[in-house]
Protein backbone atom coordinates (compact mmCIF):
# COMPACT_ATOMS: atom_id res chain seq x y z
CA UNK A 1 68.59 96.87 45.61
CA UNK A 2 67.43 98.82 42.89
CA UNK A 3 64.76 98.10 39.96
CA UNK A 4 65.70 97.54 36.49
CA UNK A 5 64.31 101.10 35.48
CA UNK A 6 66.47 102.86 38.29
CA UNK A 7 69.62 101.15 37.10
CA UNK A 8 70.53 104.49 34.70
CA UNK A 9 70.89 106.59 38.57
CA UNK A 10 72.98 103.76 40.13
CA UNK A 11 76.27 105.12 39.00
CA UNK A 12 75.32 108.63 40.91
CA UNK A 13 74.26 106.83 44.15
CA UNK A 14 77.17 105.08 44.67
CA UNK A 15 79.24 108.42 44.44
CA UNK A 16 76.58 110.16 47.04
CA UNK A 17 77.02 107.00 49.44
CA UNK A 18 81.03 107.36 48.76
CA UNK A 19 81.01 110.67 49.18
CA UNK A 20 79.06 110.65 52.72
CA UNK A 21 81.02 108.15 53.75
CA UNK A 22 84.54 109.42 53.33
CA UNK A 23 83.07 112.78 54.89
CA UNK A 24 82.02 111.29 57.71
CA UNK A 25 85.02 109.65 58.13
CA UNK A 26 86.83 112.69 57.57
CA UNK A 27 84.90 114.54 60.13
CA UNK A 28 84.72 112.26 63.18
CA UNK A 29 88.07 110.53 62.37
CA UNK A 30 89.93 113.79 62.07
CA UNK A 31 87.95 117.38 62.30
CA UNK A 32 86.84 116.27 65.33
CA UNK A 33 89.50 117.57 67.19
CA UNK A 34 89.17 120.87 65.99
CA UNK A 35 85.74 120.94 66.45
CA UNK A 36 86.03 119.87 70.36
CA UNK A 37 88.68 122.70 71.24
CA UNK A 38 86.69 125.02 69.29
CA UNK A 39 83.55 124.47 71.94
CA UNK A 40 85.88 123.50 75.02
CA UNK A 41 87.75 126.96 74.17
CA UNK A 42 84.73 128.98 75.99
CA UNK A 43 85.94 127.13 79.32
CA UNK A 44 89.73 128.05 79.28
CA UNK A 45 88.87 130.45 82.40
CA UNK A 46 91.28 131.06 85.25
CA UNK A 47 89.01 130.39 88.31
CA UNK A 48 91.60 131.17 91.18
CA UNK A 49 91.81 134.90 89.56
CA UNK A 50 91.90 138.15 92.03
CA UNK A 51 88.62 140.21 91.09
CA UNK A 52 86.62 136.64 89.83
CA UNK A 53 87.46 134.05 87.17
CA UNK A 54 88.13 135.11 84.00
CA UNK A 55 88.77 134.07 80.39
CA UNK A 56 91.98 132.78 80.34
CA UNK A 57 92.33 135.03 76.41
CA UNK A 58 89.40 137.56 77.09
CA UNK A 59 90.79 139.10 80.84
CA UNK A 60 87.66 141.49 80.73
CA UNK A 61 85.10 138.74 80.22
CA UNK A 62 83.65 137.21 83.50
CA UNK A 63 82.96 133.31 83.56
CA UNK A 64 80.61 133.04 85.99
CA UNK A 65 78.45 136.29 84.60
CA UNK A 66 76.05 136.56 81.80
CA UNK A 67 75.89 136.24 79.04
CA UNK A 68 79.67 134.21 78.91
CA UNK A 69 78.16 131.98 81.59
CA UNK A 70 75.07 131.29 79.37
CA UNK A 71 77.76 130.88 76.74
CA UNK A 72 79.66 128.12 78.74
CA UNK A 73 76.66 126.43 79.78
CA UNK A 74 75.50 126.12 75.92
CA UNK A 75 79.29 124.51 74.84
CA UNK A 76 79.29 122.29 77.83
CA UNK A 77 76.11 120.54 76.90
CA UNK A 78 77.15 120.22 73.07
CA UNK A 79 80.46 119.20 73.56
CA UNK A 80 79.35 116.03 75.65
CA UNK A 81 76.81 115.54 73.41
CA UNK A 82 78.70 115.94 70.45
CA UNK A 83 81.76 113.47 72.24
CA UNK A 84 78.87 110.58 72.55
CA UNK A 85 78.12 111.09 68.96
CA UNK A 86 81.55 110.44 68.33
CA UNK A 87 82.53 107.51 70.34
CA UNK A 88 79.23 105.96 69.07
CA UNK A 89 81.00 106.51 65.32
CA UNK A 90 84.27 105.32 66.54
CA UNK A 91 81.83 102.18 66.96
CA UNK A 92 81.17 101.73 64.23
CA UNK A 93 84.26 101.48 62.61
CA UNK A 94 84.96 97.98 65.04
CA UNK A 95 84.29 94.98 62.36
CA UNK A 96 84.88 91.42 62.85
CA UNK A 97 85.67 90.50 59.78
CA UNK A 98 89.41 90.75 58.96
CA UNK A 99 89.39 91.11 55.20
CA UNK A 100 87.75 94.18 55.99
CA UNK A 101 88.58 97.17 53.19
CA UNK A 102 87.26 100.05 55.89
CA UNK A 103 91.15 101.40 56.27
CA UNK A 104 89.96 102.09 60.13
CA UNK A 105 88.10 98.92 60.93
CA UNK A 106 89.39 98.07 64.07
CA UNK A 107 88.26 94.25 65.76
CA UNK A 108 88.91 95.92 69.32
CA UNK A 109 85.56 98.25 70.32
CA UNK A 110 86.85 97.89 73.94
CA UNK A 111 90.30 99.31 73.11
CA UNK A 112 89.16 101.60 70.34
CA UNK A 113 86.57 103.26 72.96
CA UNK A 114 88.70 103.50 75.51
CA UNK A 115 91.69 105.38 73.26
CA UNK A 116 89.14 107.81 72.05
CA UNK A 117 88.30 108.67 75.84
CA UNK A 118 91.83 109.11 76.48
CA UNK A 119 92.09 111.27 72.91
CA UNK A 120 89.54 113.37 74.23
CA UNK A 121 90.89 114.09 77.63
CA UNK A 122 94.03 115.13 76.36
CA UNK A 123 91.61 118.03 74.11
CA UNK A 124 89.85 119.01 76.82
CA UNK A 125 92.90 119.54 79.32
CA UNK A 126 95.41 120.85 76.57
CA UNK A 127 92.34 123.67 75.83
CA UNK A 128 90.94 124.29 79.01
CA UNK A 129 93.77 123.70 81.55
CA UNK A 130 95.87 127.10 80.48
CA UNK A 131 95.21 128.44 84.07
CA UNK A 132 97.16 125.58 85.52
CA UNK A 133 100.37 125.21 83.52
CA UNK A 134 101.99 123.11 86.44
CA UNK A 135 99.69 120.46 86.05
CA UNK A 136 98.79 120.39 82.02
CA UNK A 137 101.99 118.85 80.88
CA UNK A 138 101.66 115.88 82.96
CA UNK A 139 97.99 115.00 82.67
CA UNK A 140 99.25 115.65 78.39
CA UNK A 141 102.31 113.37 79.14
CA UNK A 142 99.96 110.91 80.64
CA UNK A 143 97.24 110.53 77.94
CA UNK A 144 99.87 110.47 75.34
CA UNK A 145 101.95 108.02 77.09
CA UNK A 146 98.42 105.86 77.58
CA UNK A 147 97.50 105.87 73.83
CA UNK A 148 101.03 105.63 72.49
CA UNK A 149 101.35 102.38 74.71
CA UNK A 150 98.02 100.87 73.89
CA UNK A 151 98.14 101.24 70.18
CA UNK A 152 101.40 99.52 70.02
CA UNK A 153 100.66 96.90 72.26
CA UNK A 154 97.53 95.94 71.15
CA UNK A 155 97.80 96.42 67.30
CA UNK A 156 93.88 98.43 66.97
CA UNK A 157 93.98 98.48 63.25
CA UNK A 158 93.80 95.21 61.33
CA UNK A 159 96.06 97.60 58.57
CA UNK A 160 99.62 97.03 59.32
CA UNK A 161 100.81 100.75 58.07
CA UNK A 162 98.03 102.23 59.99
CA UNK A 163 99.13 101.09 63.33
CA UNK A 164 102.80 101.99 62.55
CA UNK A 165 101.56 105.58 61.39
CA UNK A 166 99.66 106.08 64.17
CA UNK A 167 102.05 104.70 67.25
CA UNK A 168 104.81 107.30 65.12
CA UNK A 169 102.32 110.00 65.32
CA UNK A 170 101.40 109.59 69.40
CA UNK A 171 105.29 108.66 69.71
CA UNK A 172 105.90 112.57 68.53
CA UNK A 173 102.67 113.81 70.00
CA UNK A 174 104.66 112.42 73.68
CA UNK A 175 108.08 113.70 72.53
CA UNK A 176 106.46 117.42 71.86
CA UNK A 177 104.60 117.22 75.86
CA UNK A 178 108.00 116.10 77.51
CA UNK A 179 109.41 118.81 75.95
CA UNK A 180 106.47 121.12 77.19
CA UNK A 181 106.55 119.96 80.48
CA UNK A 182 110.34 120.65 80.87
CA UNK A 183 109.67 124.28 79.43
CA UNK A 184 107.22 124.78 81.93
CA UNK A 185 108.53 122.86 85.02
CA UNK A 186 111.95 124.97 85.74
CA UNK A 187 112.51 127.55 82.76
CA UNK A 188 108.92 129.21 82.77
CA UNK A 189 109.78 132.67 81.52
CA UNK A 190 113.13 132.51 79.60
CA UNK A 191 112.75 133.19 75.91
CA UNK A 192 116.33 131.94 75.08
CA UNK A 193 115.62 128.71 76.46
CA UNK A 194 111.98 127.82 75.28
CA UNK A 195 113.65 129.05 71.89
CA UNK A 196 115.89 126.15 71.54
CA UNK A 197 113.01 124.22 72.98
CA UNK A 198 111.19 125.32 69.72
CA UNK A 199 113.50 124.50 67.66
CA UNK A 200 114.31 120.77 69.68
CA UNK A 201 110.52 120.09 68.59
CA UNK A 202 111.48 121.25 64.84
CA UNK A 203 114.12 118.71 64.14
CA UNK A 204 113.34 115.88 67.33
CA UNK A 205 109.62 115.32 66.06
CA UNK A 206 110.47 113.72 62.84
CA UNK A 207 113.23 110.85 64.57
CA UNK A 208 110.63 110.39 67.07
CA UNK A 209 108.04 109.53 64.72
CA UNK A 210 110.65 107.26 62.83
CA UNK A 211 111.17 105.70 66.27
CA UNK A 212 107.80 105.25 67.13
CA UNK A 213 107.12 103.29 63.59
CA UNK A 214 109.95 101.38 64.23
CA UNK A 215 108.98 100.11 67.14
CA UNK A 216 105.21 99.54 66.10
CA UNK A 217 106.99 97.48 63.12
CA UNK A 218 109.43 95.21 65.61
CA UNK A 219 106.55 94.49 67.89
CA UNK A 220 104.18 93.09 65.03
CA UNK A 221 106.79 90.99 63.74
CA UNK A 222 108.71 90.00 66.25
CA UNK A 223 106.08 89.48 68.98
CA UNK A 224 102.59 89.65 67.48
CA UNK A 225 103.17 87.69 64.74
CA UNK A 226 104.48 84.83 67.17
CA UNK A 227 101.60 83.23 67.40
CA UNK A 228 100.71 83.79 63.77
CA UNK A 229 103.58 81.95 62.14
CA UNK A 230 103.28 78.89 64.14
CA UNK A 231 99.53 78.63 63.37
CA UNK A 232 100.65 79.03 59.85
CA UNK A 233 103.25 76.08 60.56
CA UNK A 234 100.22 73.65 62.05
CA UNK A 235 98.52 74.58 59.20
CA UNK A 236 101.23 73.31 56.49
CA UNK A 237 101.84 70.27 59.25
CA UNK A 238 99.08 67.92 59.25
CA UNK A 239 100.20 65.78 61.73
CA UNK A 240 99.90 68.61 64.11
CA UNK A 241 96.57 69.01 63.53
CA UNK A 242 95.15 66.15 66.32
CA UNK A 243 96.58 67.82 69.15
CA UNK A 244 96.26 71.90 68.27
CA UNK A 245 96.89 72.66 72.16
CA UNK A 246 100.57 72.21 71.72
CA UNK A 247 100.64 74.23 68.37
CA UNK A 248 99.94 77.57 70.46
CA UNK A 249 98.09 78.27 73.59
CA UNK A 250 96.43 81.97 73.81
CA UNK A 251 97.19 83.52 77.03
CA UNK A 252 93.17 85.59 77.08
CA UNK A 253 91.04 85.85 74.46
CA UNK A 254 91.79 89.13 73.12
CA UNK A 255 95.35 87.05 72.15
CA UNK A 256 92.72 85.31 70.00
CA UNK A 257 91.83 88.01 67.67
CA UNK A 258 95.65 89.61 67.49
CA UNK A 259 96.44 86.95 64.28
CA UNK A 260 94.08 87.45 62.35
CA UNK A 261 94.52 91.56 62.46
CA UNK A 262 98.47 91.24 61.45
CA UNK A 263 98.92 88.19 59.67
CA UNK A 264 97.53 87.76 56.20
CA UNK A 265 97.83 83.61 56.15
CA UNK A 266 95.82 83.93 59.51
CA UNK A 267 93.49 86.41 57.21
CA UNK A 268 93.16 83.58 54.34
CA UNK A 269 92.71 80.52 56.46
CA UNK A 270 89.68 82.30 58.61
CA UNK A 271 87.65 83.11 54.93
């Protein structure tokens, strides 16, 4: 709270505490991606190389000698420090309280934690798996394939068009790795086929984004919302209302919290 005298410098403080806060979000929410391939980048080394590992970009730099291995040694201590910072962030954002304005508040730490460990994995293999293009796709294919799945079954986000624009973006995000793993897996080497690869990612990524929504949209209203609308049906019924077992039974408890994330009567009757 501020005194009466300091009420003149409120105005300024709120835009300071704005302004922090959207960069923050901006940074761990986002940049952070960048910022992790930038540091894992120093470990893209191919360690089954004749003559020593190397760099997987600089051939005459030496992983394992000074001063790249003091080099490696420095971004491998930052980067899991820096990844703890950020799944302690990604915390943060987790808030009970479904009429919520935080855009990323998410009631699901659990889920939330566990997407950002599978976000990360996929940066650290995509960056530092180069040497081992056999296997990259389909540790990519997996992760992808893990977060798509969860985000659309689970419904993170209690925004509705933030959980459709995300399951579009991972539904792309898998489309692109299938397509890498059948460049690599079969037709390593010829340009005119990875060229209509290229292009199959120019003009397939935006229908299977589309798709992706789509389905993130018929699976909160057609299955999430089940629940939901017959909670909403009690509520209108009073005569339901001595015996709320047979209104809806909740198969676990995360069930519990899915209502009040998607469904804004659920939202109204919980205030």
């Amino acid at each position: 709270m501020l005194k009466k005298e300091e009420n003149t410098h409120k105005w300024w403080m709120k835009r300071l505490l704005s302004f922090l806060e959207v960069s923050s979000l901006v940074l761990f929410s986002v940049f952070w991606v960048s910022m992790l391939d930038y540091m894992v980048f120093l470990l893209d080394c191919d360690w089954y190389a004749i003559g020593g590992p190397h760099h997987m970009e600089w051939h005459d730099v030496k992983c394992l000698e000074m001063p790249h291995l003091a080099n490696m040694a420095f971004a491998g201590t930052t980067c899991l420090v820096f990844m703890a910072v950020t799944l302690l962030l990604s915390v943060s954002d987790t808030d009970l309280n479904p009429m919520s304005r935080n855009i990323t508040a998410s009631p699901t730490a659990g889920t939330s934690i566990m997407l950002l460990v599978s976000k990360m994995v996929m940066v650290v293999v995509s960056t530092a798996l180069d040497s081992k293009p056999e296997v990259q796709p389909v540790l990519m294919i997996l992760c992808a394939g893990t977060i798509t799945y969860f985000l659309l079954r689970r419904a993170v986000y209690y925004s509705d068009c933030l959980n459709h624009v995300w399951v579009g973006l991972w539904m792309g995000l898998l489309f692109v790795c299938g397509l890498l793993f059948e460049g690599w897996h079969g037709h390593a080497g010829q340009e005119a086929y990875l060229t209509k690869l290229t292009w199959a990612v120019l003009y397939g990524i935006f229908p299977a984004v589309a798709v992706g929504m789509l389905m993130s949209w018929l699976h909160m209203n057609k299955w999430l919302r089940r629940g939901a609308r017959k909670l909403e049906a009690a509520c209108n019924d009073p005569s339901s209302h001595s015996n709320l077992r047979a209104v809806y039974r909740f198969k676990s408890p995360e069930q519990v919290g899915v209502p009040a994330g998607v469904c804004l009567p659920v939202k109204r009757l919980l205030i």
